[in-house]
Protein backbone atom coordinates (compact mmCIF):
# COMPACT_ATOMS: atom_id res chain seq x y z
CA UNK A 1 204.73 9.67 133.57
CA UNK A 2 207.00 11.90 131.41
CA UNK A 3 205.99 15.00 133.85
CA UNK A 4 206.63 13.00 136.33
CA UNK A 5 210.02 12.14 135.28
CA UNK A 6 210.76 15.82 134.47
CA UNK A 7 209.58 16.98 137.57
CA UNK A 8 212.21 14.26 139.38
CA UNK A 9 214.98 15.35 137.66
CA UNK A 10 214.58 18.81 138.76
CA UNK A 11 214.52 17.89 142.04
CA UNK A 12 217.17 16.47 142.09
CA UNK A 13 218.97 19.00 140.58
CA UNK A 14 217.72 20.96 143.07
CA UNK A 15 218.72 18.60 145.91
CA UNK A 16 222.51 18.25 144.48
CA UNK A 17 223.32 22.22 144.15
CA UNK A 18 221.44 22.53 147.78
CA UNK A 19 223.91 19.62 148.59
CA UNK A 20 227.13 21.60 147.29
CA UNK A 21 225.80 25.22 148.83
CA UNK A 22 226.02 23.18 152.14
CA UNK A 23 229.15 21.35 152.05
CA UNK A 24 231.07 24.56 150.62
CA UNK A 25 228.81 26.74 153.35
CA UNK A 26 230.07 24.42 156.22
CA UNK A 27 233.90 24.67 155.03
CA UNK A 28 233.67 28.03 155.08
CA UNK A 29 232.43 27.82 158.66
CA UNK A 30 234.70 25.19 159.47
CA UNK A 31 237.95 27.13 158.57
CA UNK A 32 236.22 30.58 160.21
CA UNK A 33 236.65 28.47 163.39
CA UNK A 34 239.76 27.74 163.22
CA UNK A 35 241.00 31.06 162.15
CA UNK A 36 239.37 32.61 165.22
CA UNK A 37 240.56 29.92 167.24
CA UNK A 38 244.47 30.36 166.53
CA UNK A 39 243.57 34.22 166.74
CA UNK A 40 242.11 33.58 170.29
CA UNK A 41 245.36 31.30 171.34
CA UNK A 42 247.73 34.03 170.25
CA UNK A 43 246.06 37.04 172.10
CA UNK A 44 246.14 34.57 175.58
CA UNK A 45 248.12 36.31 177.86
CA UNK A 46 248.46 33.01 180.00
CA UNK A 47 251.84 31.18 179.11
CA UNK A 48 250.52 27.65 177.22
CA UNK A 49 250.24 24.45 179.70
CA UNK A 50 250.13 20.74 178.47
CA UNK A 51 246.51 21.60 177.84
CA UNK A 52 246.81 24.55 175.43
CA UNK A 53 249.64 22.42 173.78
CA UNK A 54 246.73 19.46 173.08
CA UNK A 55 244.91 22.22 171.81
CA UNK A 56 247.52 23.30 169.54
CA UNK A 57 248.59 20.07 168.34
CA UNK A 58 244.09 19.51 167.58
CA UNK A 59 244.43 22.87 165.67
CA UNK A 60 247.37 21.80 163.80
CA UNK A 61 245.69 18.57 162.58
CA UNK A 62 242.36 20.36 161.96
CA UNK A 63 244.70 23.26 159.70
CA UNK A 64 246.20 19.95 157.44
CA UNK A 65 242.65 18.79 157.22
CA UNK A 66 241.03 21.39 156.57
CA UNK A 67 242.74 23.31 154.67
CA UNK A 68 245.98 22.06 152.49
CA UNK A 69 244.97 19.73 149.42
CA UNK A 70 247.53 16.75 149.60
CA UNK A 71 245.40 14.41 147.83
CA UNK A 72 245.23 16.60 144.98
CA UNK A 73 248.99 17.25 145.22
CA UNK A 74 249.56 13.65 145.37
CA UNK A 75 246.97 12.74 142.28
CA UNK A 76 248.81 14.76 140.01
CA UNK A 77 252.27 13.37 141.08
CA UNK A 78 251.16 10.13 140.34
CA UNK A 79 249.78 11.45 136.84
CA UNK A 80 252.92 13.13 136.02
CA UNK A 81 251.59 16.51 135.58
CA UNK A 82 253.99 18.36 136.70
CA UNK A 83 254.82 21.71 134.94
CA UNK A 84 258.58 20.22 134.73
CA UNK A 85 260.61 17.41 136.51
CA UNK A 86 264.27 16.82 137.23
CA UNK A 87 266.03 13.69 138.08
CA UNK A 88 268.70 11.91 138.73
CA UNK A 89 269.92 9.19 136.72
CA UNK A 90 272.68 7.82 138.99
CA UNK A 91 272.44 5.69 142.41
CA UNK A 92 275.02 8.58 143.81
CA UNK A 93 274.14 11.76 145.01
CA UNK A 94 274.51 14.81 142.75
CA UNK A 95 274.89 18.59 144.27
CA UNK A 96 274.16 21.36 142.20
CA UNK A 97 275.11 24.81 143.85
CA UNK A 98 272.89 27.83 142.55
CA UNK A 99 271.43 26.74 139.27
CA UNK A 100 270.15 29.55 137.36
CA UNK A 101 266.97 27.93 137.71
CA UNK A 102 266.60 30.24 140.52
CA UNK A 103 267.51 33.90 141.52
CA UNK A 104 270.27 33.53 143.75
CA UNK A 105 272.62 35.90 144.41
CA UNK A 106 275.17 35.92 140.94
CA UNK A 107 271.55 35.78 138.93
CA UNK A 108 270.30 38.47 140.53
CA UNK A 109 273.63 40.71 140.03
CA UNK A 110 273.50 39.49 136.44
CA UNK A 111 269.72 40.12 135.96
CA UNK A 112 269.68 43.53 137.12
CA UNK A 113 272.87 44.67 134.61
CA UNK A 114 274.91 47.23 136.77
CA UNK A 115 277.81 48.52 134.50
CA UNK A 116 280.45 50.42 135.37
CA UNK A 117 279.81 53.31 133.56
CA UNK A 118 276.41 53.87 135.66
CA UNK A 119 275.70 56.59 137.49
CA UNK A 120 274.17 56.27 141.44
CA UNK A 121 270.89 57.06 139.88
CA UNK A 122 271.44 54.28 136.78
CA UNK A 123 272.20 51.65 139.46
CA UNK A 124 269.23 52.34 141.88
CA UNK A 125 266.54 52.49 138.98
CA UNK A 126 268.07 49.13 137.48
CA UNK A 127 267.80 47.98 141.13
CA UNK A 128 264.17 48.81 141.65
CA UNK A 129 263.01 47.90 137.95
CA UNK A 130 264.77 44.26 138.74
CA UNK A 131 262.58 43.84 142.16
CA UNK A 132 259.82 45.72 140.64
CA UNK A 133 259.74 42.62 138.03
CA UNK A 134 260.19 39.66 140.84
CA UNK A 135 258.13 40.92 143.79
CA UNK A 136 254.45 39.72 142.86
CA UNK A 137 252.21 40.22 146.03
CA UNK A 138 251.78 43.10 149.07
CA UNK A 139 251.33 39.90 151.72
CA UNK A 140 253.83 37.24 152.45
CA UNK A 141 252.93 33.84 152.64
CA UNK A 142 254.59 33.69 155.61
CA UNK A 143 255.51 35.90 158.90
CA UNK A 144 259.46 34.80 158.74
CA UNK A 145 262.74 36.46 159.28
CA UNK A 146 263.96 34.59 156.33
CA UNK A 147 261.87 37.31 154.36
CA UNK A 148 264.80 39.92 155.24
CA UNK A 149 267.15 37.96 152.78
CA UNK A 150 267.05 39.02 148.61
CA UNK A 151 267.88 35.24 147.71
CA UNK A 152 265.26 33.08 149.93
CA UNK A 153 262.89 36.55 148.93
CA UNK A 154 262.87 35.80 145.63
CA UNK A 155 263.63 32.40 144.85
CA UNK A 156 260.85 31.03 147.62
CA UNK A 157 258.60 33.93 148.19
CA UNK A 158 257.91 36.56 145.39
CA UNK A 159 255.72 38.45 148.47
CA UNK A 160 256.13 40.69 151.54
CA UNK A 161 255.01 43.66 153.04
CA UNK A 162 256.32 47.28 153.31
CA UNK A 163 259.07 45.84 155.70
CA UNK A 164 260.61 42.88 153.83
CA UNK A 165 260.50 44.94 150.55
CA UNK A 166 261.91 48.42 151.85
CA UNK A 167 264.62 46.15 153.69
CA UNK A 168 265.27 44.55 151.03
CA UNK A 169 265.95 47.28 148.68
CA UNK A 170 267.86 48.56 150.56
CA UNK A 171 270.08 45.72 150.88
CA UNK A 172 270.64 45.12 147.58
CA UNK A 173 271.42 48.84 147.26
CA UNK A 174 274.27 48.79 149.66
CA UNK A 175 275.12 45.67 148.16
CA UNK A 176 276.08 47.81 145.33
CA UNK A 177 277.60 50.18 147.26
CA UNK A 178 274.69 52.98 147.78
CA UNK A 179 274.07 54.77 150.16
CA UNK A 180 270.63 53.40 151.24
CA UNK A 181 268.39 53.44 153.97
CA UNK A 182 264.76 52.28 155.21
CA UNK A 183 262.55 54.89 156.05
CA UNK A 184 260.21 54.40 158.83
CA UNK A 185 257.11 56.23 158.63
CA UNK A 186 255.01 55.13 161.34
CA UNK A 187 252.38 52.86 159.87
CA UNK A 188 254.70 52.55 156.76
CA UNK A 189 258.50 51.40 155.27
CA UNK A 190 259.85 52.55 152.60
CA UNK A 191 263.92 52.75 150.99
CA UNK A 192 265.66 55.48 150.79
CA UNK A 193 268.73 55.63 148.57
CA UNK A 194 271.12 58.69 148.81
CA UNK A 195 272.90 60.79 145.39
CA UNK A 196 273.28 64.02 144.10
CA UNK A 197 272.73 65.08 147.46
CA UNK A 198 269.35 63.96 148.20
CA UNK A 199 267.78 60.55 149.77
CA UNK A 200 265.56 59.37 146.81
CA UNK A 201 262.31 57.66 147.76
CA UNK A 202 261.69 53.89 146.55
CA UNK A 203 258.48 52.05 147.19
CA UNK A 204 258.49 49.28 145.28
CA UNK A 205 255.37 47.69 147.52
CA UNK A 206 252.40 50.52 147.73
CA UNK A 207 253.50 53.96 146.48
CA UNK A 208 255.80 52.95 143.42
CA UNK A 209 258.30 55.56 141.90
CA UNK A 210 257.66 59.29 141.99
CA UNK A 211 259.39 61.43 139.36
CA UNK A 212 259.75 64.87 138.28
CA UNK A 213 261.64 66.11 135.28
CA UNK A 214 262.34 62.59 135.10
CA UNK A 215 264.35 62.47 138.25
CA UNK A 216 263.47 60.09 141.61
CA UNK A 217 262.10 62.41 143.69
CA UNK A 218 263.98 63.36 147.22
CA UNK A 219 262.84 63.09 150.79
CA UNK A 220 261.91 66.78 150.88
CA UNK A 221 259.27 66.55 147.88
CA UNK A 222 257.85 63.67 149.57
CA UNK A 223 256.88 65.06 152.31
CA UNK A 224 255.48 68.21 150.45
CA UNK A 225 253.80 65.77 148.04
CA UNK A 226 252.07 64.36 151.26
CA UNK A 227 250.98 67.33 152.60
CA UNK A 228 249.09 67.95 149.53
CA UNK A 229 247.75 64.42 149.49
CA UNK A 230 249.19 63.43 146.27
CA UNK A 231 249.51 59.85 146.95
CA UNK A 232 246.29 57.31 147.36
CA UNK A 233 247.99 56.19 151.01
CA UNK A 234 249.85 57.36 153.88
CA UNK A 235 249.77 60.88 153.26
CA UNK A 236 248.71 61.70 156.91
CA UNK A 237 252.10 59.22 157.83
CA UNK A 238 254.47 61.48 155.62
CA UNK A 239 253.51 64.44 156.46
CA UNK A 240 254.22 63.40 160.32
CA UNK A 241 257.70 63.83 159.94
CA UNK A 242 258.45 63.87 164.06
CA UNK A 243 257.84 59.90 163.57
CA UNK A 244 259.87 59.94 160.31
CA UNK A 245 262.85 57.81 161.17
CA UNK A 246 265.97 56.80 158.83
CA UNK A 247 267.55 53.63 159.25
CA UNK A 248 271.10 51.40 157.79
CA UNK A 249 269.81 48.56 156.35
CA UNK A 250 270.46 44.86 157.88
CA UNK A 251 274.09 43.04 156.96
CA UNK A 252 272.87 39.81 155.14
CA UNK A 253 275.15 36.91 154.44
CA UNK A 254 274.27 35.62 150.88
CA UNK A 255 272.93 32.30 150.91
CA UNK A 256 273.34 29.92 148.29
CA UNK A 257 270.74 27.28 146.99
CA UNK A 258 271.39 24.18 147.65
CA UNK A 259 270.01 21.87 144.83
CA UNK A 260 270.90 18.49 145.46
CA UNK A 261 270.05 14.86 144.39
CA UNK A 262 269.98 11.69 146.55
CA UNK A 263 270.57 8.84 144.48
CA UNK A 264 267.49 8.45 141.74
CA UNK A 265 265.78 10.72 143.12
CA UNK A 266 263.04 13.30 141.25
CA UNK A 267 262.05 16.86 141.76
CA UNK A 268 258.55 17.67 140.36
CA UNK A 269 257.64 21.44 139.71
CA UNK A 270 253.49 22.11 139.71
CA UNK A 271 251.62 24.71 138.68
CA UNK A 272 249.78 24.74 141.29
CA UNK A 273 250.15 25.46 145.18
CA UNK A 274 248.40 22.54 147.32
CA UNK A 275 250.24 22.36 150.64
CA UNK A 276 251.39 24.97 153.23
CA UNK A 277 252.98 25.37 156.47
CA UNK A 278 250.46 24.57 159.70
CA UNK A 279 251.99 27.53 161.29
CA UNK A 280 250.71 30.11 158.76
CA UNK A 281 247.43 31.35 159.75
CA UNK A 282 248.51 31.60 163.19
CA UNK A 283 251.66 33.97 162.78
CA UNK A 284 251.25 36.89 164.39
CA UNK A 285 248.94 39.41 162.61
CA UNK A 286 249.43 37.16 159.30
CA UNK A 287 246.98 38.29 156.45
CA UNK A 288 244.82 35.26 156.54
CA UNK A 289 243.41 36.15 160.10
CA UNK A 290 242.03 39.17 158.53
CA UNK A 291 241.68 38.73 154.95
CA UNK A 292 240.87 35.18 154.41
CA UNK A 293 237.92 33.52 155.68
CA UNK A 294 237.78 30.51 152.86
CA UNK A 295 240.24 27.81 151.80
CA UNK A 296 239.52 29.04 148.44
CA UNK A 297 240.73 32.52 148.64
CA UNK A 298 243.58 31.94 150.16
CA UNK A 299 245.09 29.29 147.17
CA UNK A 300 243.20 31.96 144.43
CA UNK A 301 245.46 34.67 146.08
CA UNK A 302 248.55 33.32 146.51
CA UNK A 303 248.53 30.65 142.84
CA UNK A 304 249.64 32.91 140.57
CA UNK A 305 252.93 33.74 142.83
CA UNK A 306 253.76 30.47 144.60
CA UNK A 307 253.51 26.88 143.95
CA UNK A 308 254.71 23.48 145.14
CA UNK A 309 257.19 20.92 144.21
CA UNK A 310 257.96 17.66 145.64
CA UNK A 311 261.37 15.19 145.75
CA UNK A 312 260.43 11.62 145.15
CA UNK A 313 263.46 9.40 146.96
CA UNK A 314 263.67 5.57 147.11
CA UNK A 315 263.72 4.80 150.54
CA UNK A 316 266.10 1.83 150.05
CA UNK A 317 269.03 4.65 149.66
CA UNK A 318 268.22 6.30 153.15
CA UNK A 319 269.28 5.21 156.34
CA UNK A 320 266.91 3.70 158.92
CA UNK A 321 267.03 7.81 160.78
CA UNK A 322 267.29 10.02 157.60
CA UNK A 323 268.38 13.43 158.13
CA UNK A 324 267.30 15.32 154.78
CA UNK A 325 267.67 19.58 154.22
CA UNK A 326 266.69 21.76 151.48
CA UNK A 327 267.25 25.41 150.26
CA UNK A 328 263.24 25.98 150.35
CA UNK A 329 260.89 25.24 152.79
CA UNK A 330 259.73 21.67 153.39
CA UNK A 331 255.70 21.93 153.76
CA UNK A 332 255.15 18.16 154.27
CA UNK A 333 255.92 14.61 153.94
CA UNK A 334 254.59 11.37 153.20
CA UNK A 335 256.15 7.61 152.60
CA UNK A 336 254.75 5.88 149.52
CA UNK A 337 253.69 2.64 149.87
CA UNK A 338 251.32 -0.16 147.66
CA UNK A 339 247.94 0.13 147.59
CA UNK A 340 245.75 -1.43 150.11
CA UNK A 341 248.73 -1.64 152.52
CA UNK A 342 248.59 1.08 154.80
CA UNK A 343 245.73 -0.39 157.11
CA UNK A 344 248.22 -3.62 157.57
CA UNK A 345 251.39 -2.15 158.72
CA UNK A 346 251.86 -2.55 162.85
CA UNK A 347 252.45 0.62 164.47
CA UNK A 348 255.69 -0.60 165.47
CA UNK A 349 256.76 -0.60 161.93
CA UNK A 350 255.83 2.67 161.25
CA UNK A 351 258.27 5.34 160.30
CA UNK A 352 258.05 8.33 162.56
CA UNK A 353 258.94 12.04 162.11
CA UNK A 354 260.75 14.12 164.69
CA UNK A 355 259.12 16.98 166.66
CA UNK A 356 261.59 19.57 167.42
CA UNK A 357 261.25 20.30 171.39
CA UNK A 358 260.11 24.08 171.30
CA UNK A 359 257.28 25.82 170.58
CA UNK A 360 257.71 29.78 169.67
CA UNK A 361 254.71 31.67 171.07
CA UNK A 362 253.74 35.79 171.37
CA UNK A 363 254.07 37.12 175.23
CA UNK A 364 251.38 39.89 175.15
CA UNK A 365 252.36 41.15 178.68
CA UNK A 366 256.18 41.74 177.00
CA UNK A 367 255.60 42.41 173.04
CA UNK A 368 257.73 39.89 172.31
CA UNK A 369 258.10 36.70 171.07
CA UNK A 370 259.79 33.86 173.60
CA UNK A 371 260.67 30.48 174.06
CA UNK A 372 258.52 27.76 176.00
CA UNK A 373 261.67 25.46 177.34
CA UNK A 374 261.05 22.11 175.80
CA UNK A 375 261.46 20.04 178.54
CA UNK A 376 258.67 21.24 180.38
CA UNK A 377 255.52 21.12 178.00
CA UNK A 378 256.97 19.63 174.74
CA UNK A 379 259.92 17.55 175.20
CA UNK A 380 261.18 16.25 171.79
CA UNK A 381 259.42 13.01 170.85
CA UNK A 382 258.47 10.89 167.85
CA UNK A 383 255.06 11.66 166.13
CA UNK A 384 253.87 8.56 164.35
CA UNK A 385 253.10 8.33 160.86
CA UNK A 386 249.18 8.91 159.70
CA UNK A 387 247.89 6.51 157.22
CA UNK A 388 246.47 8.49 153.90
CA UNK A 389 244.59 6.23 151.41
CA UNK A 390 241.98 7.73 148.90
CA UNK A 391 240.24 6.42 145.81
CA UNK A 392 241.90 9.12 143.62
CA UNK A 393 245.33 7.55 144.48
CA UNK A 394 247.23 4.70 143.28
CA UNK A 395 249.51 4.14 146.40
CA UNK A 396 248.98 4.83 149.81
CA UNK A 397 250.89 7.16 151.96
CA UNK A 398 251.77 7.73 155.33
CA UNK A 399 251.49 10.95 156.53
CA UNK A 400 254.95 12.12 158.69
CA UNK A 401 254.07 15.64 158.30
CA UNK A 402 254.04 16.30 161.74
CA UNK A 403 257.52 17.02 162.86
CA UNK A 404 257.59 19.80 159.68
CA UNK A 405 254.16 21.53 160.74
CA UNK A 406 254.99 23.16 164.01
CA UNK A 407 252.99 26.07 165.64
CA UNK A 408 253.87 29.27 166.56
CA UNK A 409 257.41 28.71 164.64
CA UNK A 410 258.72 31.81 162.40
CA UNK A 411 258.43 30.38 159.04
CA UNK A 412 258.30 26.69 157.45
CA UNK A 413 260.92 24.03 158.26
CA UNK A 414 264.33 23.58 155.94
CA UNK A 415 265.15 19.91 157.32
CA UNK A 416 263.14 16.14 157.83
CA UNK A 417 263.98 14.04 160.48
CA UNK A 418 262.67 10.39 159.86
CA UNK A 419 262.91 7.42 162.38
CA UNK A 420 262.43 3.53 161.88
CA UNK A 421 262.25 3.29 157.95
CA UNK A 422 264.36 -0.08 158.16
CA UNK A 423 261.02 -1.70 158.27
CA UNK A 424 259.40 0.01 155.65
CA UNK A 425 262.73 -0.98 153.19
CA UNK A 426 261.69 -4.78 154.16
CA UNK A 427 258.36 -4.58 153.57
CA UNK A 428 258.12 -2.38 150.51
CA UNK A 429 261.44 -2.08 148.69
CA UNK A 430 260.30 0.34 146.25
CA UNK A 431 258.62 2.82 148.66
CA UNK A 432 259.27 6.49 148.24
CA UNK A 433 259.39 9.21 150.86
CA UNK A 434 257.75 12.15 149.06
CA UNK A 435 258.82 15.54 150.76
CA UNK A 436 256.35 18.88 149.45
CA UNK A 437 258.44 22.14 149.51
CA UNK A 438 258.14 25.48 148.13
CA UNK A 439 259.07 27.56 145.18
CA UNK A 440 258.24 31.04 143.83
CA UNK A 441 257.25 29.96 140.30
CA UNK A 442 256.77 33.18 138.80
CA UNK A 443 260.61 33.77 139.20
CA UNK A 444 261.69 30.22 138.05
CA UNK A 445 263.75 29.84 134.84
CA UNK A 446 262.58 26.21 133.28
CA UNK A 447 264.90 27.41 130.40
CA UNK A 448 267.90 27.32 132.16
CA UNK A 449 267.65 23.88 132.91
CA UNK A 450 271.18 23.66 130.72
CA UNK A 451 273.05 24.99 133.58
CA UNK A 452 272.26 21.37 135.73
CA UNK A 453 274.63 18.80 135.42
CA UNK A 454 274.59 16.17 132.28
CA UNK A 455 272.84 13.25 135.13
CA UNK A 456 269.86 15.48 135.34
CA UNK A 457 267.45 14.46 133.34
CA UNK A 458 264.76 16.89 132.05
CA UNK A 459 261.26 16.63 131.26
CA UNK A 460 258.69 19.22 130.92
CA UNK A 461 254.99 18.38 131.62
CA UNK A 462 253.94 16.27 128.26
């Protein structure tokens, strides 16, 4: 009977990791298919009908399935265990403009320590040792313009490629009055910044800083370097100087972060990144369409750069169509409710997110991106709220995610439109609308929480 016993056990042993092998196997397969499926709607060279829209709008909800974690996201809220949490104390709203929680635009100046005294050669090291520090990861989370922009780059991001760090550089350069430039290479972007009569190479993204007798070396050595293949890429690209191109860098207008408070409201910073944009695998030529092919190594990649954080506000202090913005990009939404009381709400009392009315999509015939007008295909309309319960949750939520997640749209939404929440006040006076956004955590000062107003409460993760 014992053997018997034994023998059970290990087959069932058996049976559970053959169980596992399967599930993970057929997740794997699962998110393979809809990788090549956004791949195959983005090469299409036919302009998307009502029927490629439903297939869009499928995609979309098979991405949120699929692939972002909000029950996990949504566990650990209700655990507290966040890495930190701010919130405020008062029933009125409290702005806070550029906390040195995060690098805008004075921290940055301040952080990289220009003095007057410097020399043009001082000032472009300290420049490139600062964004050296704060740039964490050769891909971008996102295919964005916003990536062209030092503040949103490193407060939301901490990633890019060749193009968003050579540009940049050399913004921040000319910024401090250099004489900088991006250096197209054809197949490769680099910054150039000009003194003692030489452009001086920068490559803070593959090739790094090249010195001899401890000077930056100049355009000229670079190419000579390249000829003899002294760097582990792009030599062949160097070397080509007829496709060799200098460039001015972009004007930028220096954004501020916006870190405001609705009346009681909390801000929860995790450690961890859960949720992202629906539009990201399908950006044109994005890393995941050729480098990812699980769920898993796409959060392993990206968790030691980015993470998530998410504003808890009583819906009692919103009105019945909230309008809400933020400095960083919100991934998702959700309305808190009681448990068990999801599956009883009429669909007439549900609140409802608002679709924008156009969808951004790649013209292969052109080589550019264009508009599909709205009123033909996707006309601005309410999407309504999805009903998330789970046994790992102590509320239920409902899911108005959908007017954030958009397709084909370059880069994640800054503003949350919600209709009808008059009824959800009624019902459930203490409900919560929960909104996910983004934050680069590795450049995120918890210590200068001192620099918030005295109604912001702090608490770091117990």
């Amino acid at each position: 009977m014992k053997k018997r016993v034994k023998i059970n056990i290990a087959a069932l042993s058996i049976l559970a990791i053959g169980a596992g092998g399967y599930f993970a196997l057929q997740e794997d397969i699962l998110f393979s298919n809809l990788v090549y499926n956004c791949k195959q709607i983005i090469r299409s060279s036919n302009k998307p009908g009502p029927k490629v829209f439903k297939k869009l709008e499928k995609t979309r909800k098979d991405f949120l399935n699929k692939f972002n974690k909000p029950v996990e996201l949504l566990a650990k809220l209700e655990q507290g265990k966040h890495k930190h949490q701010f919130s405020n104390s008062t029933k009125e709203a409290v702005i806070v403009k550029n906390p040195d929680l995060f690098p805008h635009m004075d921290k940055i100046t301040k952080d990289i320590g220009i003095e007057t005294k410097d020399s043009d050669a001082v000032k472009a090291e300290k420049i490139y040792n600062y964004f050296k520090a704060h740039f964490k990861k050769k891909y971008p989370l996102y295919s964005s313009p916003e990536l062209h922009n030092p503040v949103t780059f490193f407060s939301t991001y901490g990633s890019g490629r060749c193009d968003d760090t050579a540009r940049n550089l050399a913004m921040l350069a000319k910024h401090y009055g250099l004489n900088s430039s991006v250096l197209s290479l054809n197949g490769h972007l680099v910054c150039s910044i000009a003194y003692d009569n030489e452009n001086r190479i920068f490559d803070p993204h593959t090739l790094g800083l090249t010195k001899e007798d401890g000077k930056v070396i100049g355009y000229k050595r670079f190419v000579e370097l390249a000829q003899q293949e002294h760097f582990e890429a792009f030599n062949q690209e160097i070397a080509s100087t007829e496709d060799n191109k200098f460039r001015p860098p972009e004007e930028f207008k220096i954004p501020g972060i916006n870190f405001s408070f609705v009346a009681e409201e909390n801000k929860s910073f995790f450690e961890d990144l859960y949720i992202v944009d629906a539009s990201t695998p399908l950006a044109e030529n994005h890393i995941i369409t050729r480098h990812f092919k699980k769920r898993s190594q796409f959060f392993d990649y990206y968790g030691d750069v980015v993470a998530n954080f998410t504003s808890e506000i009583p819906v009692k202090y919103l009105s019945n169509n909230a309008k809400l913005a933020s400095s960083f990009p919100i991934l998702a939404a959700y309305v808190q409710i009681p448990k068990g009381k999801a599956k009883k709400i009429a669909t007439n009392k549900l609140p409802y997110s608002v679709v924008e009315p156009n969808i951004i999509y790649k013209d292969p015939t052109q080589g550019a991106i264009r508009v599909l007008a709205a009123q033909k295909f996707n006309a601005s309309h309410l999407e309504p709220a999805e009903k998330l319960s789970s046994g790992k949750l102590t509320h239920d939520y409902l899911d108005i995610s959908a007017g954030l997640n958009r397709l084909f749209f370059p880069g994640p939404s800054r503003r949350v439109r919600v209709a009808n929440l008059e009824p959800i006040k009624i019902l459930y006076p203490e409900a919560k609308l929960i909104l996910v956004q983004l934050y680069a955590k590795n450049n995120v000062d918890f210590t200068a929480a001192s620099s918030l107003p005295e109604e912001i409460t702090r608490s770091p993760s117990s």
